[in-house]
Protein backbone atom coordinates (compact mmCIF):
# COMPACT_ATOMS: atom_id res chain seq x y z
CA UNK A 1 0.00 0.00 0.00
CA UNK A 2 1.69 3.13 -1.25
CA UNK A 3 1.31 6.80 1.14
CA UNK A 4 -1.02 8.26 -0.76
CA UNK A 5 -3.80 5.12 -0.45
CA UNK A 6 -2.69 4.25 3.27
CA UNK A 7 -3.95 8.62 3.82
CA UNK A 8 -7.11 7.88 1.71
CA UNK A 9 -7.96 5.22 3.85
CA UNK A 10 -7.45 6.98 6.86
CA UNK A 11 -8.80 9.68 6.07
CA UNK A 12 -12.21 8.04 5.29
CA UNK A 13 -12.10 5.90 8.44
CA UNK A 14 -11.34 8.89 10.71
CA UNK A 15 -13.65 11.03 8.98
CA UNK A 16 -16.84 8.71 9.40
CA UNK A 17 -15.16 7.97 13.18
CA UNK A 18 -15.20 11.98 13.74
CA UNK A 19 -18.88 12.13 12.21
CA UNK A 20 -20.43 9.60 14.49
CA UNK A 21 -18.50 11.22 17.43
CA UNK A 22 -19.43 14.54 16.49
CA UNK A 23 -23.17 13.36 15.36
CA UNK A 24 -23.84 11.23 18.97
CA UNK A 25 -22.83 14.37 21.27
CA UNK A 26 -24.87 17.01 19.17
CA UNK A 27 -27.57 14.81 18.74
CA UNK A 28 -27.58 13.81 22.94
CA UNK A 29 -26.68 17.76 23.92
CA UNK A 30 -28.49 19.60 21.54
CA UNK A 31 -31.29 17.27 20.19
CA UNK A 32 -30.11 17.48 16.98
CA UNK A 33 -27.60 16.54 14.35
CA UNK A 34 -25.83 20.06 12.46
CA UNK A 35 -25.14 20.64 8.48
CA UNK A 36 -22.65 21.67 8.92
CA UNK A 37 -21.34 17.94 10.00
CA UNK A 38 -23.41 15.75 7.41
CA UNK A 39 -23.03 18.06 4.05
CA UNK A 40 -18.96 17.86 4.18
CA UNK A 41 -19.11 14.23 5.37
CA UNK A 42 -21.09 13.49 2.07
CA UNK A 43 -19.30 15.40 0.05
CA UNK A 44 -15.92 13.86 1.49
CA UNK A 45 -17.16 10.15 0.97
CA UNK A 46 -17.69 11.21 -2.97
CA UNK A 47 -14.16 13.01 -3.30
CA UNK A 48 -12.27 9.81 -1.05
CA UNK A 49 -14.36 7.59 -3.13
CA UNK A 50 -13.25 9.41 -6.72
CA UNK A 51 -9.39 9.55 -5.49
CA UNK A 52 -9.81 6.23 -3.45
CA UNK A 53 -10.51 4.94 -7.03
CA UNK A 54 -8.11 6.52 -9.18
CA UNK A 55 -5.21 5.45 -6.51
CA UNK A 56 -6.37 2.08 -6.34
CA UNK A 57 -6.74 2.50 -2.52
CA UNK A 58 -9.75 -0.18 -2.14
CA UNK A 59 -12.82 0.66 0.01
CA UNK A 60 -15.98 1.68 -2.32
CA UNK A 61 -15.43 3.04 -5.58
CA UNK A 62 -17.93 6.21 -6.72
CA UNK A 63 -20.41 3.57 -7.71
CA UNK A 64 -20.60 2.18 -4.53
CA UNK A 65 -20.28 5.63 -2.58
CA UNK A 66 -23.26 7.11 -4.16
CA UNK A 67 -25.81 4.04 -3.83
CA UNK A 68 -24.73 3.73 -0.41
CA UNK A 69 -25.76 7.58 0.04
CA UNK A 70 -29.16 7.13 -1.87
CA UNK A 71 -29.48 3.81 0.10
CA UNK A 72 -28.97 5.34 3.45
CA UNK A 73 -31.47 8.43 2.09
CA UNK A 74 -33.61 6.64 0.81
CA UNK A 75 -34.56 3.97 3.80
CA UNK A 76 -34.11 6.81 6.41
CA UNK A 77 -36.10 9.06 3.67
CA UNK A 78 -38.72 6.65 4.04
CA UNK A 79 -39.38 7.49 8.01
CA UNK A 80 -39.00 10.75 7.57
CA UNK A 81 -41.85 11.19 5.20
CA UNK A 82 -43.71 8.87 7.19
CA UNK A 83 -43.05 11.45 10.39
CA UNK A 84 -41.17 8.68 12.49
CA UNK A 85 -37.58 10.51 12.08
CA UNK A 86 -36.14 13.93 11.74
CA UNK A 87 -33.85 14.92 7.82
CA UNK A 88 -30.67 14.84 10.15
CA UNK A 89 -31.10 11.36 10.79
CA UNK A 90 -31.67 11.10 6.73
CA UNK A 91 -28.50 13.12 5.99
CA UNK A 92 -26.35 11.51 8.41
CA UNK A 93 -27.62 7.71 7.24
CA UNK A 94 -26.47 9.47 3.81
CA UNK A 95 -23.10 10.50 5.11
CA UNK A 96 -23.00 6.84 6.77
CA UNK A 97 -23.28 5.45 2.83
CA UNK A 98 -21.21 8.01 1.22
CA UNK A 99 -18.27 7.05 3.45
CA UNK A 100 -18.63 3.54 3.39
CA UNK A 101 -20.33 2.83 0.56
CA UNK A 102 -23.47 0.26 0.01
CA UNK A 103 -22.17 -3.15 1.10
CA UNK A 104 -21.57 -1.29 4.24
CA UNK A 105 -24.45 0.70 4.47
CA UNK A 106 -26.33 -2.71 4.08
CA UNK A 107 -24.35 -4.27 7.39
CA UNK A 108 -24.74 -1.51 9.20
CA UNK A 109 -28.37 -1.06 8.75
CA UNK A 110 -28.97 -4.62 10.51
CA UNK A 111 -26.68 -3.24 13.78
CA UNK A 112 -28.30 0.64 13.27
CA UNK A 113 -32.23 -1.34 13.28
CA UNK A 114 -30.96 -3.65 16.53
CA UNK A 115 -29.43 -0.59 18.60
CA UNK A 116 -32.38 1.88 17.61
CA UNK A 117 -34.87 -0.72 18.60
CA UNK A 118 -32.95 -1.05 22.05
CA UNK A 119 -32.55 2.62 22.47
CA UNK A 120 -36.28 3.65 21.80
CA UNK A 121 -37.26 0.92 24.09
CA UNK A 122 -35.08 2.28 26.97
CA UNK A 123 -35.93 5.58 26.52
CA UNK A 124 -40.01 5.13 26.84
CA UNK A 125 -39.37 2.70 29.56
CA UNK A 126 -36.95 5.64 31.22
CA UNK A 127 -39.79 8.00 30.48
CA UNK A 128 -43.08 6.24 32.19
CA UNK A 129 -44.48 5.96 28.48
CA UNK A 130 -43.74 2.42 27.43
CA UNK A 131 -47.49 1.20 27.18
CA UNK A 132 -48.65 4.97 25.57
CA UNK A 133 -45.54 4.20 23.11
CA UNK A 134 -46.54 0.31 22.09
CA UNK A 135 -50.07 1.82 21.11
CA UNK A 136 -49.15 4.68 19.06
CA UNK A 137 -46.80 2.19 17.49
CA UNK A 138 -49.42 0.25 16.51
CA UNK A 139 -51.35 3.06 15.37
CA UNK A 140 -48.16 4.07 13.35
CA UNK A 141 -47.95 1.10 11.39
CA UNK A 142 -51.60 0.73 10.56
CA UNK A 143 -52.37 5.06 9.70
CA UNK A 144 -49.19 6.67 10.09
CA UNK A 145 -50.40 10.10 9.05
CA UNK A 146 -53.37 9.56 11.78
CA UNK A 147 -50.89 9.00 15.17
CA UNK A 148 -49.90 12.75 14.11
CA UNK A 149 -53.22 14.58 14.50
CA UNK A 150 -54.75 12.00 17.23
CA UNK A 151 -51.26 13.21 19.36
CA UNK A 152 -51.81 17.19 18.84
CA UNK A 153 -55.73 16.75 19.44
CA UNK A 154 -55.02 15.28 22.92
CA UNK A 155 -51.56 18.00 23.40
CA UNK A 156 -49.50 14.98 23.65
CA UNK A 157 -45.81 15.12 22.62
CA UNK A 158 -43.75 12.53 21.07
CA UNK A 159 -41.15 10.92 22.81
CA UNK A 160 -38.03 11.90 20.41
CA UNK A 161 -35.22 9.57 20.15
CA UNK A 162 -31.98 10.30 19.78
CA UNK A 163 -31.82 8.04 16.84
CA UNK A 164 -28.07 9.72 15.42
CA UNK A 165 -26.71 7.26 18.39
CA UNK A 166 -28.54 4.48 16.95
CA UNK A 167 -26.94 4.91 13.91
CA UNK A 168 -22.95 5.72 15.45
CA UNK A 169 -23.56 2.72 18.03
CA UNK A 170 -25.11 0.18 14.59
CA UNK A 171 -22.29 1.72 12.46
CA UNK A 172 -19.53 1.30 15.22
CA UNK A 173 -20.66 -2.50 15.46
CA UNK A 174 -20.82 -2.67 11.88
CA UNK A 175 -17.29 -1.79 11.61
CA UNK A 176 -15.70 -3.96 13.89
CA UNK A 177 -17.76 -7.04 13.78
């Protein structure tokens, strides 16, 4: 492995390390997951990908880099629309791909499903709302668009997960599994 793909490498394994870092204290602090942290980590998984390529470095090629980001968009776009999940959680799932590319994307989303489901559990549980939560869950997946306006009828607010930890713990797991 020559210098220039051993810094490639690095650089996109430290980057997505930094990201999910980055993404899990924003997300626990602040409740939410910045721009300014998923826009350049797309936008480096495409360049790292191109140069990754053209130096024969290995990890995903453009190909793979940009179905990994419509993969991680598009599932995670999917929620969104639906109203289970906030665009951060759709742009970092995007970074996720862009990074890593699709094969990995694919892994990861296995680990990212297991530790969401474990984290939304714990935090209803941690809340008093665990029965409240297994109804409107199964009001969810029979009218989605209906949990909405039965929740702001009765001034109810959602429980929010922090779902960007989800998705650094799944994608950590991922990685070294």
């Amino acid at each position: 492995m020559t210098t220039l793909q051993f810094t490639i490498t690095i650089a996109r394994e430290l980057g997505l390390f930094a990201l999910l870092i980055a993404a899990t204290y924003t997300d626990i602090a602040y409740g939410r997951i910045c721009n300014w942290l998923v826009y350049p980590a797309i936008a480096a998984g495409l360049v790292l990908a191109v140069l990754g390529q053209a130096a024969g470095a290995g990890g995903p090629d453009i190909v793979s880099s940009m179905a990994g980001l419509a993969m991680g968009a598009g599932i995670f776009g999917f929620f969104f629309l639906k109203g289970a999940m906030g665009a951060a959680d759709v742009k970092l799932a995007a970074a996720i791909g862009a990074l890593k590319g699709w094969e990995f994307f694919a892994w990861a989303l296995v680990y990212i499903t297991l530790a969401g489901c474990i984290l939304a559990v714990a935090v209803v549980i941690w809340r008093g709302r665990f029965l409240e939560s297994m109804k409107n869950s199964a009001l969810f997946m029979i009218r989605p668009g209906r949990l909405r306006a039965k929740m702001e009828a009765a001034g109810q607010k959602p429980v929010l997960i922090p779902y960007g930890v989800a998705m650094a713990v799944g994608t950590m797991f991922a990685w070294f599994c």
